[in-house]
Each structure stands twice: as C-alpha cells, then as structure tokens.
Protein backbone atom coordinates (compact mmCIF):
# COMPACT_ATOMS: atom_id res chain seq x y z
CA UNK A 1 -236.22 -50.57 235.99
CA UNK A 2 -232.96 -49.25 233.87
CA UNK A 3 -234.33 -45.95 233.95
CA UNK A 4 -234.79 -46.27 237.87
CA UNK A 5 -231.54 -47.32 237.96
CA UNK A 6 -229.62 -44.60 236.07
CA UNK A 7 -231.84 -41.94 237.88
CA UNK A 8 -230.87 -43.45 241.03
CA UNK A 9 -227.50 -43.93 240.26
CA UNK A 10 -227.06 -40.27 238.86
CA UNK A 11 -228.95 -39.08 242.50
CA UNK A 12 -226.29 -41.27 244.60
CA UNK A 13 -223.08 -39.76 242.56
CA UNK A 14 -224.84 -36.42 243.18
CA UNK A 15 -224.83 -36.74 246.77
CA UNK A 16 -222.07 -38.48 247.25
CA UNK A 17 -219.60 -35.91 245.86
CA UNK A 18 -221.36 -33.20 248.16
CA UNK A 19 -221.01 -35.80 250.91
CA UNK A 20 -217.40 -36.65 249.95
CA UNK A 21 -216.63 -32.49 249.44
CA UNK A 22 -218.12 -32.12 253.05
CA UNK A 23 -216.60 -34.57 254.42
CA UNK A 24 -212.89 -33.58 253.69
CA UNK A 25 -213.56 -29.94 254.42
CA UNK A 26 -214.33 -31.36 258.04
CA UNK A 27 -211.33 -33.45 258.19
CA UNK A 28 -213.29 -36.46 258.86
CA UNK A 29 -210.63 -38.67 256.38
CA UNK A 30 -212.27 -42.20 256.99
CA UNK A 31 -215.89 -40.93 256.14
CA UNK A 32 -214.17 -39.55 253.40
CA UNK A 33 -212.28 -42.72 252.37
CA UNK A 34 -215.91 -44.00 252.54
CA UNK A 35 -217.88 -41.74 250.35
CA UNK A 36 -215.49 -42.44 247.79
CA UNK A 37 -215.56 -45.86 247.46
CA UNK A 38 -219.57 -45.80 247.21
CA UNK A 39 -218.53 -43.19 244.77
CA UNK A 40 -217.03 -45.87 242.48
CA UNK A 41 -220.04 -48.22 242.82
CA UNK A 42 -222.52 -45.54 242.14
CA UNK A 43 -220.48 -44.49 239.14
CA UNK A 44 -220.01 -48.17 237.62
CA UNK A 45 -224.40 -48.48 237.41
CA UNK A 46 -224.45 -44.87 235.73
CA UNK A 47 -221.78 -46.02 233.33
CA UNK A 48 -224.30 -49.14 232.51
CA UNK A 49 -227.27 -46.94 232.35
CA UNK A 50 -225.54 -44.54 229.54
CA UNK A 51 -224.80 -47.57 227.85
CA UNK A 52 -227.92 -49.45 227.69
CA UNK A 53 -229.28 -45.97 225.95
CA UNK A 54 -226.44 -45.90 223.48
CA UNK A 55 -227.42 -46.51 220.10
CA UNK A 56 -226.29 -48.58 217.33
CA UNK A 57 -223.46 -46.72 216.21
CA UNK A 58 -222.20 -45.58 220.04
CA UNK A 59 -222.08 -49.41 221.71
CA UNK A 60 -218.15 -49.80 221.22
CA UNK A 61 -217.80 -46.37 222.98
CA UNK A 62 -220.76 -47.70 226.33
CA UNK A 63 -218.81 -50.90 226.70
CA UNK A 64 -215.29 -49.56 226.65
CA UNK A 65 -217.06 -46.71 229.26
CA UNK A 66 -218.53 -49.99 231.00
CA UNK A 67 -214.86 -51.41 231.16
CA UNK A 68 -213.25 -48.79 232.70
CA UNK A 69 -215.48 -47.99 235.28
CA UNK A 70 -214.92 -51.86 236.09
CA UNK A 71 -211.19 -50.95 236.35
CA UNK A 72 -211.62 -47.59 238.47
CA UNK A 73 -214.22 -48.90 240.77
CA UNK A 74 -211.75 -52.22 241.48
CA UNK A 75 -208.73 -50.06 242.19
CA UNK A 76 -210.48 -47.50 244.18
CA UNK A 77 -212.55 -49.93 245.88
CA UNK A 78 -208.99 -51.83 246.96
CA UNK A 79 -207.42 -48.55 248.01
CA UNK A 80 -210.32 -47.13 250.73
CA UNK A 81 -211.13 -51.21 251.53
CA UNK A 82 -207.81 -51.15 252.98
CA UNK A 83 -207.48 -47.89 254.38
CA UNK A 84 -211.18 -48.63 256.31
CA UNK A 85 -209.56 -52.09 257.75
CA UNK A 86 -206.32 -52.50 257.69
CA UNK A 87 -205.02 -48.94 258.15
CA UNK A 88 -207.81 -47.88 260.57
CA UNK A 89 -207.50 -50.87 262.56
CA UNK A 90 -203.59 -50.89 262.60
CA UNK A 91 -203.75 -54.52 261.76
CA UNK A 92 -200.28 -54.87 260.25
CA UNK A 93 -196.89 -54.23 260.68
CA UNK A 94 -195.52 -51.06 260.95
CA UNK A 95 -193.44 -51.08 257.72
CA UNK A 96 -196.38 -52.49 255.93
CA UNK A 97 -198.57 -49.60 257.48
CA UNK A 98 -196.58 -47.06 256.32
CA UNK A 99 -196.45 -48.74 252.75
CA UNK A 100 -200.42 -48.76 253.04
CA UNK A 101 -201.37 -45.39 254.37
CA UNK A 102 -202.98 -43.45 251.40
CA UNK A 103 -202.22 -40.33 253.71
CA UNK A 104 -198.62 -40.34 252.17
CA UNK A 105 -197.55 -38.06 248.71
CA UNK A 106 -196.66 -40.27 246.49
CA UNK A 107 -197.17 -43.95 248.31
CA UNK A 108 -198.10 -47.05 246.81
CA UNK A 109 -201.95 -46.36 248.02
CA UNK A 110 -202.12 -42.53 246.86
CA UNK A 111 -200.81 -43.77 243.15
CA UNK A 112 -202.85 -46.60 242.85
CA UNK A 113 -205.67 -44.26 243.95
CA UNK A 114 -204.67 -41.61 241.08
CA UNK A 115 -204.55 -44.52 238.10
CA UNK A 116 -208.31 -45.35 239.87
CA UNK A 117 -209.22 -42.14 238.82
CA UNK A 118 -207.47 -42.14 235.43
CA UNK A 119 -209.25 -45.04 234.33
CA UNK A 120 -212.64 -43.07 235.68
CA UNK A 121 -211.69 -40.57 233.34
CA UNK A 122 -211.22 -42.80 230.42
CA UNK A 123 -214.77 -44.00 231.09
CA UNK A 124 -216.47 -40.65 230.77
CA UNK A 125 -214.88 -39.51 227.98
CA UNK A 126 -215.99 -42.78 226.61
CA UNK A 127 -219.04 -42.70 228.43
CA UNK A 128 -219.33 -39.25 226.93
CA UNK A 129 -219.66 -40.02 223.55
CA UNK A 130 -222.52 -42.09 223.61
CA UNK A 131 -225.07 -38.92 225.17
CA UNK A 132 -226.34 -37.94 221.87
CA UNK A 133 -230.12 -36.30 223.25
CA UNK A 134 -230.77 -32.95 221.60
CA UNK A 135 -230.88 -30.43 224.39
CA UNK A 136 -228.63 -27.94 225.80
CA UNK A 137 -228.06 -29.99 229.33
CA UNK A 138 -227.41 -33.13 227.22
CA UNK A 139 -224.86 -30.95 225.16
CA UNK A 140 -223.61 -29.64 228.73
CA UNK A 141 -223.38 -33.13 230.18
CA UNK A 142 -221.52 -34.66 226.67
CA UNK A 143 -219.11 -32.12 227.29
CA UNK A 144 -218.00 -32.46 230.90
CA UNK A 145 -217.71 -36.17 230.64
CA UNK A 146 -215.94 -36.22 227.53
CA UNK A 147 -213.92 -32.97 229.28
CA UNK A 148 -213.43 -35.04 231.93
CA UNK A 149 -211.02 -37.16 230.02
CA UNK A 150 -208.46 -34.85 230.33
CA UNK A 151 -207.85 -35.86 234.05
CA UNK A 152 -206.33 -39.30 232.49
CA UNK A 153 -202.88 -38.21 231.54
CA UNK A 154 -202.60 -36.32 234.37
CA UNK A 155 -203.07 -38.62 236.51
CA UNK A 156 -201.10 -41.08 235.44
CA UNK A 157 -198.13 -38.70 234.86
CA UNK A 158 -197.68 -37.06 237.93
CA UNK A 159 -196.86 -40.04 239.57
CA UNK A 160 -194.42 -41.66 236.68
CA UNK A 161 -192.44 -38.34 236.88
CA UNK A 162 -192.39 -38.51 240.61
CA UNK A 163 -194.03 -35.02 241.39
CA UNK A 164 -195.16 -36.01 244.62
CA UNK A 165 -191.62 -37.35 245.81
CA UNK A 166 -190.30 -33.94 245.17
CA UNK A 167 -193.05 -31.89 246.74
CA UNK A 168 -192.44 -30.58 250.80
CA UNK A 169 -193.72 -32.54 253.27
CA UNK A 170 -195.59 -29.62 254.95
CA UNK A 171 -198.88 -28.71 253.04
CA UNK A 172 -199.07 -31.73 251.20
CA UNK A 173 -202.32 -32.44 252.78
CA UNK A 174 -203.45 -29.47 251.71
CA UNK A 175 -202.34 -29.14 248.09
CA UNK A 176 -204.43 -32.66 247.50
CA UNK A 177 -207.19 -31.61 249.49
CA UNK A 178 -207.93 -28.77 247.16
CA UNK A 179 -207.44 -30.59 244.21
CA UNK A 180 -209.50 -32.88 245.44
CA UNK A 181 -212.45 -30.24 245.85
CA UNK A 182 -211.81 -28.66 242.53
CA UNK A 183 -212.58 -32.51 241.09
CA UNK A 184 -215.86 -32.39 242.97
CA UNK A 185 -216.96 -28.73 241.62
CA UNK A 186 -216.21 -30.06 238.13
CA UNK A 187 -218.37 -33.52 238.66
CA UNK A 188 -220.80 -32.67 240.66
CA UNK A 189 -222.51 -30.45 237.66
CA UNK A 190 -222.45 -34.08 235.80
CA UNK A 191 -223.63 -35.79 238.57
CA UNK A 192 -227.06 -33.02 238.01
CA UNK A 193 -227.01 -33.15 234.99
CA UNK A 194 -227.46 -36.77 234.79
CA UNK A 195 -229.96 -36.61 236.99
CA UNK A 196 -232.16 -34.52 234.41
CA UNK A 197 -231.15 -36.71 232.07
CA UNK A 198 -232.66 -39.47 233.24
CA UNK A 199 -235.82 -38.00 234.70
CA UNK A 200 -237.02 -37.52 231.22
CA UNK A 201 -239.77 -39.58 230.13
CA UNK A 202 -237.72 -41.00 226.90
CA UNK A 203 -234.91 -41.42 228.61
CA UNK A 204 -235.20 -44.88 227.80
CA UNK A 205 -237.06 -45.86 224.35
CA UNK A 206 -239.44 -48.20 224.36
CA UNK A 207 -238.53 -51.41 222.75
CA UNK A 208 -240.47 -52.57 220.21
CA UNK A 209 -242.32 -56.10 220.97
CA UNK A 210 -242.47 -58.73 218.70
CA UNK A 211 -245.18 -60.08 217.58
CA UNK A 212 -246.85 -63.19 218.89
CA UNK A 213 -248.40 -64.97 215.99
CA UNK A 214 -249.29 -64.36 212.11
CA UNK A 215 -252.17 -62.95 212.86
CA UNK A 216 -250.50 -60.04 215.33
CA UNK A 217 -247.92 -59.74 212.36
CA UNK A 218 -250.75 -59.10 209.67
C-alpha cells in the first residue's frame, strides 16, 4: 500500500502540474485555482511516502519535509477554498472581495499564496535530503527538490519588500503567469522522476518480521 501510494501520489503531482500549466495558458483561472489546491494534497502524501523510505539517519529531515507540506497544503488550500466560494460566488462585500481576490499583485490572498509555496519549498529541500537510492534519476530527483529550496527566500521576500506594490498595474497578470509556468517546467521533471522512483520494485524494503515463537527464533 505505501508504495501504491507514493506512486500514485507522484502520478497525480505529475498530471496535475500539466493540468495546472494548461489550464492557465487557457485562461481558465478557477480550473486553475483548482488544480492547485489538489496540487497541495497530492504533494502532502508524496512528502509521507519519501519519508516512510527515509532511513535511520534521514527521519529528522522526512518529518520536518512532512511538516511543511502540512503548512503549504493548509495555506494554499485556504487561498483557492476561498477564491472557488467566496470570490466566485461574490458572496461578500465588496471591500472584503477586493481584500480576497488572489487576482490582485500584492493582496492579502496572492501573499499568503507565495508563503504557501515557500513553505513547499522548505519541504523539498527537506524532503530532498532523505532520497539517498544510487542511480542517476535518484541523484536528478535529490537535486531538484533540494534545488527547489531556493524558491523559499524568494518567496517570502518579494512580498516583505513590497515588489508587487511597486510593479504597473498593466501586465501584472502576465509577469505571474509566466513565473508561474517556469515553476511548473522546473517541477514537473520531479513530479517524473518520482514516479520512477517509486515504480521500482525496492522502492520500499521489506520489513523484517519477527519471529513468532522460540522455535521460529532458533
């Protein structure tokens, strides 16, 4: 079953980046909004499945990975729940609306969104350190997640320094629409390579069973 799950977990990230990729290119925001929050979930049982492979000496680094994908998937998850209700359904007052709308450079929704994806960072690089398989896509798939780390300060500084507040109205779309896309050519490699790295047979050891009575022992 845990090797089921991080195979199908690794499939569903996979897919769901192309999906997400497509889905923007289109313009279609709220099947965007969407495909990233099952992002988040489909990310959180990958985390679990790296870390239920880690061995002895990486478990600190799978539950800190575990932690942080808690974090990112509860913030992201909060962001596109309320764009898909509240903000799609124009269920609140206009002020809060505006307040809401992820849409907007810099808003409370669009920063919250970024730390989401800071913390997701944190977790791979984390997550990262725990792939320790000989084999060159196991090396490959160490180094994007740990790699992937990188995104963290970013994303939590752009907002602190107020980038977005100073950045033109006009083509703002655009500017995090690309950026956007570069994020899903970088992860959807890991999202493949995770899938190989589960559809090996010892992905998963085999635990060693105890034995029943003296006899089995002897």
């Amino acid at each position: 079953m845990n090797r089921k799950l991080g195979l199908l977990s690794a499939a569903a990230v996979t897919v769901l980046v192309v999906l997400f990729a497509l889905l923007m290119l289109v313009r279609l925001d709220y099947g965007a909004y969407g495909a990233s929050l099952l992002i988040s979930w489909a990310y959180l049982v990958l985390a679990c499945s790296f870390a239920v492979m880690a061995g002895e000496g990486e478990q600190v680094a799978a539950q800190a990975g575990i932690a942080f994908a808690v974090l990112y998937a509860g913030f992201v998850t909060s962001v596109y729940f309320v764009q898909l209700t509240t903000i799609l359904h124009q269920s609140a007052p206009v002020d809060i609306l505006n307040a809401l709308n992820y849409q907007t450079l810099g808003s409370l929704m669009f920063n919250l969104d970024l730390l989401g994806y800071a913390l997701m960072s944190i977790s791979t690089l984390f997550t990262g350190l725990t792939v320790t398989r000989a084999g060159r896509a196991n090396k490959w798939l160490r180094y994007l997640l740990i790699c992937h780390g990188v995104f963290a300060p970013i994303c939590i500084a752009l907002p602190i320094i107020d980038v977005f507040g100073t950045m033109p109205k006009q083509g703002g779309d655009a500017v995090g629409t690309a950026v956007l896309l570069l994020w899903c050519a970088y992860f959807l490699p890991v999202g493949i390579l995770a899938v190989f790295h589960f559809s090996a047979p010892q992905a998963f050891p085999q635990r060693r069973q105890l034995p029943s009575t003296l006899a089995d022992a002897a």
